[in-house]
N, C-alpha and C. Protein backbone atom coordinates (compact mmCIF):
# COMPACT_ATOMS: atom_id res chain seq x y z
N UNK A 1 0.82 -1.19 0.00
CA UNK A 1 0.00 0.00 0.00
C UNK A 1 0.86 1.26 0.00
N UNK A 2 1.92 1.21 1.14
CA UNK A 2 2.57 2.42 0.69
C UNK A 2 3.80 2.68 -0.52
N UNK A 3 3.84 1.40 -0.86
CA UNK A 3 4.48 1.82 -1.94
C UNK A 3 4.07 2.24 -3.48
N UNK A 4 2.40 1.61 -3.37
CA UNK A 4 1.80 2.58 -4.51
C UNK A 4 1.02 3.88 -3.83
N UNK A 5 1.06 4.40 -2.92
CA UNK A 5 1.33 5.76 -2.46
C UNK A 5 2.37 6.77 -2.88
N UNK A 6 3.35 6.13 -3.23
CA UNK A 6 4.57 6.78 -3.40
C UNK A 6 4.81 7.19 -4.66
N UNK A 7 4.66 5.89 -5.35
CA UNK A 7 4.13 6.12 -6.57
C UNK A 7 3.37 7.13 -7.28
N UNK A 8 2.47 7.16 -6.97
CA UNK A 8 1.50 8.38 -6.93
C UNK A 8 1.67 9.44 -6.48
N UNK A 9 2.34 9.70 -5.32
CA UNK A 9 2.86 10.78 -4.96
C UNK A 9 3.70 11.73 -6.02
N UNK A 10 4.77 10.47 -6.22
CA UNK A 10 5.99 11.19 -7.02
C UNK A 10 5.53 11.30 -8.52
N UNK A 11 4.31 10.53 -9.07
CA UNK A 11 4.33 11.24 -10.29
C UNK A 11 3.45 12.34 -10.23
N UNK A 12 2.70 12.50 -9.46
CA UNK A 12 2.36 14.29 -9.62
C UNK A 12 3.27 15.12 -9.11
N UNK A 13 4.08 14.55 -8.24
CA UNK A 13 5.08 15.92 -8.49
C UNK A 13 6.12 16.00 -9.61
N UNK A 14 6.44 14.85 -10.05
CA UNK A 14 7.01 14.86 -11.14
C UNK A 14 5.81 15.87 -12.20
N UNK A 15 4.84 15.54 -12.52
CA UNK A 15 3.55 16.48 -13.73
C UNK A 15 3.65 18.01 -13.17
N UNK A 16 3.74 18.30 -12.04
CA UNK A 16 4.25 19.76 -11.69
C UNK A 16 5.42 20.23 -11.96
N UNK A 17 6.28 19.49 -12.19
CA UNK A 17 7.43 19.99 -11.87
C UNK A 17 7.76 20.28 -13.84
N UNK A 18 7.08 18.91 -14.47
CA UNK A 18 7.43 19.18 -15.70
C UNK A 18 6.28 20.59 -16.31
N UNK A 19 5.40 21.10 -15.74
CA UNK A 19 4.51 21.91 -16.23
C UNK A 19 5.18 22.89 -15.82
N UNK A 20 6.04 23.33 -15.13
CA UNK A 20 6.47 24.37 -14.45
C UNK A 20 7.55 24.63 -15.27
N UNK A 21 8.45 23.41 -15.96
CA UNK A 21 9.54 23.60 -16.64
C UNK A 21 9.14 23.91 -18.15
N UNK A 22 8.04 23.68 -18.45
CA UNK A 22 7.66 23.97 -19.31
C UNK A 22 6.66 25.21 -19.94
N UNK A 23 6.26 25.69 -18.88
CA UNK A 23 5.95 26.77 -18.84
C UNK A 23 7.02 28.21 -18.44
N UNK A 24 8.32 27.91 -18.04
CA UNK A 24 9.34 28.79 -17.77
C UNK A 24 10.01 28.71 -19.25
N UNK A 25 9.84 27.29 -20.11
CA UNK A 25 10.82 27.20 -21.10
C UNK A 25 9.81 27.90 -22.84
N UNK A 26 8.55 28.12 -21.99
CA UNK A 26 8.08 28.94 -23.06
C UNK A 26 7.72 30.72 -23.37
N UNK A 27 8.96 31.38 -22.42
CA UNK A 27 9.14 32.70 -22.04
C UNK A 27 9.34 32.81 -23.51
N UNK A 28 8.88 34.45 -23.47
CA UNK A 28 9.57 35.54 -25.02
C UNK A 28 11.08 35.68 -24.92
N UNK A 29 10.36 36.11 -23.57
CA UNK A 29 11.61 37.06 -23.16
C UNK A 29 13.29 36.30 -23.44
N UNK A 30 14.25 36.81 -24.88
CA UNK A 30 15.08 36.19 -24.88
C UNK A 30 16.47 36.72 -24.67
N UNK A 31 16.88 36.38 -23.73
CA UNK A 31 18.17 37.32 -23.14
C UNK A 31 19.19 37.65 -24.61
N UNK A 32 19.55 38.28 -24.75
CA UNK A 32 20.41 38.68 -25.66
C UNK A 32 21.93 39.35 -25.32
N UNK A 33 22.92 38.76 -26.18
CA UNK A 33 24.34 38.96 -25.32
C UNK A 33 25.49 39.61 -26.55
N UNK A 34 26.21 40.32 -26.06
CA UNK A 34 26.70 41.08 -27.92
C UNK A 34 25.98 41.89 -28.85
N UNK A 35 27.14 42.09 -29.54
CA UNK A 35 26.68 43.11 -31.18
C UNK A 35 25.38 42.53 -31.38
N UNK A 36 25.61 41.56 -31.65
CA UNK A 36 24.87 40.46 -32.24
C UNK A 36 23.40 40.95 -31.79
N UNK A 37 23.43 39.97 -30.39
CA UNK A 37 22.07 40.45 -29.93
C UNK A 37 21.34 41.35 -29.54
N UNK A 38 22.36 42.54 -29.41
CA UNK A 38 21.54 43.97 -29.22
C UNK A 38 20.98 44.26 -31.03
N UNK A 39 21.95 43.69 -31.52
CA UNK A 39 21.32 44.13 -33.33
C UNK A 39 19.87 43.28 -33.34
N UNK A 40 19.80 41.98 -32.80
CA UNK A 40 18.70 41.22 -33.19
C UNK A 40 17.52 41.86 -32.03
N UNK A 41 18.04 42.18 -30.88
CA UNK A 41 16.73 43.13 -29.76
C UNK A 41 16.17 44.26 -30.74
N UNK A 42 17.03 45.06 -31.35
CA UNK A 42 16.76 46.79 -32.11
C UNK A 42 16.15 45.87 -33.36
N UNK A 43 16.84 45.31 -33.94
CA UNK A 43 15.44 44.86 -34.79
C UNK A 43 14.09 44.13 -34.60
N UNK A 44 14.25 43.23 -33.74
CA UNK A 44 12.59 42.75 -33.22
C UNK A 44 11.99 43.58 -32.94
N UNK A 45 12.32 44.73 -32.31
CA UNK A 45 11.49 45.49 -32.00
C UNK A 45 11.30 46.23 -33.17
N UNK A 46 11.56 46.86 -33.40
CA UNK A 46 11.38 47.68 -34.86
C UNK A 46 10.43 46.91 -35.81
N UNK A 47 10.56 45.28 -35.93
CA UNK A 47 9.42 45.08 -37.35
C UNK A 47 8.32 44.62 -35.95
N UNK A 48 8.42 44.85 -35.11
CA UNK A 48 6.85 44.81 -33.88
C UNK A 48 5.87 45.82 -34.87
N UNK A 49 6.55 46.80 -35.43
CA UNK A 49 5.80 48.20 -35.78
C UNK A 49 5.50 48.93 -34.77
N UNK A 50 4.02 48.94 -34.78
CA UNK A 50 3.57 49.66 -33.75
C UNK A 50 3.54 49.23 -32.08
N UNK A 51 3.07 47.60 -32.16
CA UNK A 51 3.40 47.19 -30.67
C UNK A 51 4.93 47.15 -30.66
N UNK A 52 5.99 47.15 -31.45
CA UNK A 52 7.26 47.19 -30.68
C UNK A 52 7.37 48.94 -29.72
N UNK A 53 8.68 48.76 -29.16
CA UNK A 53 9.51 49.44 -28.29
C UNK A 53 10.30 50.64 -28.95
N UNK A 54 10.05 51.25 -29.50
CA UNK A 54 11.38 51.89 -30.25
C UNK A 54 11.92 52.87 -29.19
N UNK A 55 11.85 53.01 -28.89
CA UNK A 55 13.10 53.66 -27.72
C UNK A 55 14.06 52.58 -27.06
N UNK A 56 13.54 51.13 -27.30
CA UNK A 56 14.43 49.99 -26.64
C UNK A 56 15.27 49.43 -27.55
N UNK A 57 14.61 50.05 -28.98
CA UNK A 57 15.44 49.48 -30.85
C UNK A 57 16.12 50.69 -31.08
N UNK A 58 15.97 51.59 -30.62
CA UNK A 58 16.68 52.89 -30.77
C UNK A 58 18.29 52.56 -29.93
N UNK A 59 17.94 52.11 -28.49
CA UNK A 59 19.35 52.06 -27.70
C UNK A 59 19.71 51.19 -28.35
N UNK A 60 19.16 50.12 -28.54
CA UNK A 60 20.19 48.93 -29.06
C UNK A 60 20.69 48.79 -30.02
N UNK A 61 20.34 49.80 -31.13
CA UNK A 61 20.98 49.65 -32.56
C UNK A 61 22.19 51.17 -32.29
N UNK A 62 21.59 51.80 -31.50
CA UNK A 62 22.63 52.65 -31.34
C UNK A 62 24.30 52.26 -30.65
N UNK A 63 24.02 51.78 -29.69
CA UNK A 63 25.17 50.65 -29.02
C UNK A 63 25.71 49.54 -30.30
N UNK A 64 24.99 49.68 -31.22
CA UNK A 64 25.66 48.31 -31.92
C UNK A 64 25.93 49.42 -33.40
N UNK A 65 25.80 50.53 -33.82
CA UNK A 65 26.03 51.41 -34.65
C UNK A 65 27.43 52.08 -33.89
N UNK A 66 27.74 51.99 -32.94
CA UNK A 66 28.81 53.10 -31.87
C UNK A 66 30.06 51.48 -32.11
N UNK A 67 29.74 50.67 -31.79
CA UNK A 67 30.60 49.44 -31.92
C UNK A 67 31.33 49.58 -33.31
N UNK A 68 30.42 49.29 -34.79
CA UNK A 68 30.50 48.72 -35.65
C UNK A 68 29.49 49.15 -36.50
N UNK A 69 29.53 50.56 -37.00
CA UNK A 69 28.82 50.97 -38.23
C UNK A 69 28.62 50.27 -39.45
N UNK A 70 28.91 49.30 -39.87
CA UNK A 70 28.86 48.47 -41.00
C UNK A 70 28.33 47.18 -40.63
N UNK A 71 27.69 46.62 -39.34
CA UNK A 71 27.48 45.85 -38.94
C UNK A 71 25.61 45.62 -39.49
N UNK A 72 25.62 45.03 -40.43
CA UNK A 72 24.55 44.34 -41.08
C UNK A 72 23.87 45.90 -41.80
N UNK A 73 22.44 45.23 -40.99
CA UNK A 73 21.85 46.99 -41.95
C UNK A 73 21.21 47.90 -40.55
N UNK A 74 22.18 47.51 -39.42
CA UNK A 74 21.95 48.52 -38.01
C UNK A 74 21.82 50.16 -38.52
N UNK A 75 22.45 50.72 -39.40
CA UNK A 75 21.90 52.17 -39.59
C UNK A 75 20.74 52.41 -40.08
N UNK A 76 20.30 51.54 -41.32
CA UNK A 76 19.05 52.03 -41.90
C UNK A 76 17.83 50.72 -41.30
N UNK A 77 18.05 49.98 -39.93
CA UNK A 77 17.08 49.83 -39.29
C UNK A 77 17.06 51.22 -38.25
N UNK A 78 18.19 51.87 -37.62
CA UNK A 78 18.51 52.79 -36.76
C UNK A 78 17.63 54.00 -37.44
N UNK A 79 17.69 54.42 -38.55
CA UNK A 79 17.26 55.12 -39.13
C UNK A 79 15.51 55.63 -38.84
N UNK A 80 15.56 54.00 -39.26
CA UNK A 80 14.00 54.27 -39.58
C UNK A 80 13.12 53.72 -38.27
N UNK A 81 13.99 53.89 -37.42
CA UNK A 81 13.33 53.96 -35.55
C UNK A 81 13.49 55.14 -35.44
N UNK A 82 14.28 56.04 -35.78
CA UNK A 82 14.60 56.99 -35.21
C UNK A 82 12.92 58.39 -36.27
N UNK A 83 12.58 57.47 -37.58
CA UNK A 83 11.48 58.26 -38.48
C UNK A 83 10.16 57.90 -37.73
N UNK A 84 10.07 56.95 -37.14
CA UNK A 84 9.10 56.31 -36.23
C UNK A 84 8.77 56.97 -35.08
N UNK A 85 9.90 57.34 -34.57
CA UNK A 85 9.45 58.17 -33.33
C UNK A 85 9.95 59.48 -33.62
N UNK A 86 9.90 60.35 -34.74
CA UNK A 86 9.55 61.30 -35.48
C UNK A 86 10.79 62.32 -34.57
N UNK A 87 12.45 61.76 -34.60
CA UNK A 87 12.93 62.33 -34.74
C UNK A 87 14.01 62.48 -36.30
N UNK A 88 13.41 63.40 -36.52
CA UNK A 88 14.15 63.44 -38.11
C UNK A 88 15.54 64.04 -38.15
C-alpha cells in the first residue's frame, strides 16, 4: 500500500514539476548577449511596428552602430526607428 502511495505521490510531483519547466521554457523574453544580440533586440522590436519598443530598438541599434557601423543593416534599421518616433 505504501508503496503505490509513493508512486503516486511522485508522479504528480514529477507532472508539476514538468509543467512548471515547461511553462518557464516557453518565455519571449530572450536574453540577448553582444553586437549580435543587441542588433537582433533593435530589430525585433522595430518590425513589432507599432506594438514594438522603439526607444528599446533605438538604444540597441545605437550601441551596436557606436561598436560597428557596417554591422549588417543597423543604420538604416537605426534610421528608420529613429522616423518612427519622429525624430528626423
Amino acid at each position: 500500500m505504501k508503496l503505490n502511495s509513493f508512486n503516486k505521490r511522485s508522479r504528480i510531483f514529477f507532472g508539476i514539476g514538468f509543467l512548471v519547466a515547461v511553462s518557464l521554457g516557453c518565455n519571449h523574453a530572450i536574453p540577448y548577449f553582444g553586437m549580435g544580440g543587441r542588433y537582433e533586440e533593435g530589430k525585433e522590436q522595430f518590425m513589432r511596428g507599432r506594438a514594438g519598443d522603439m526607444d528599446t530598438a533605438i538604444t540597441a541599434l545605437e550601441n551596436v552602430v557606436s561598436q560597428d557601423p557596417a554591422y549588417k543593416f543597423s543604420l538604416t534599421y537605426l534610421g528608420r526607428a529613429y522616423y518612427r518616433k519622429g525624430r528626423l
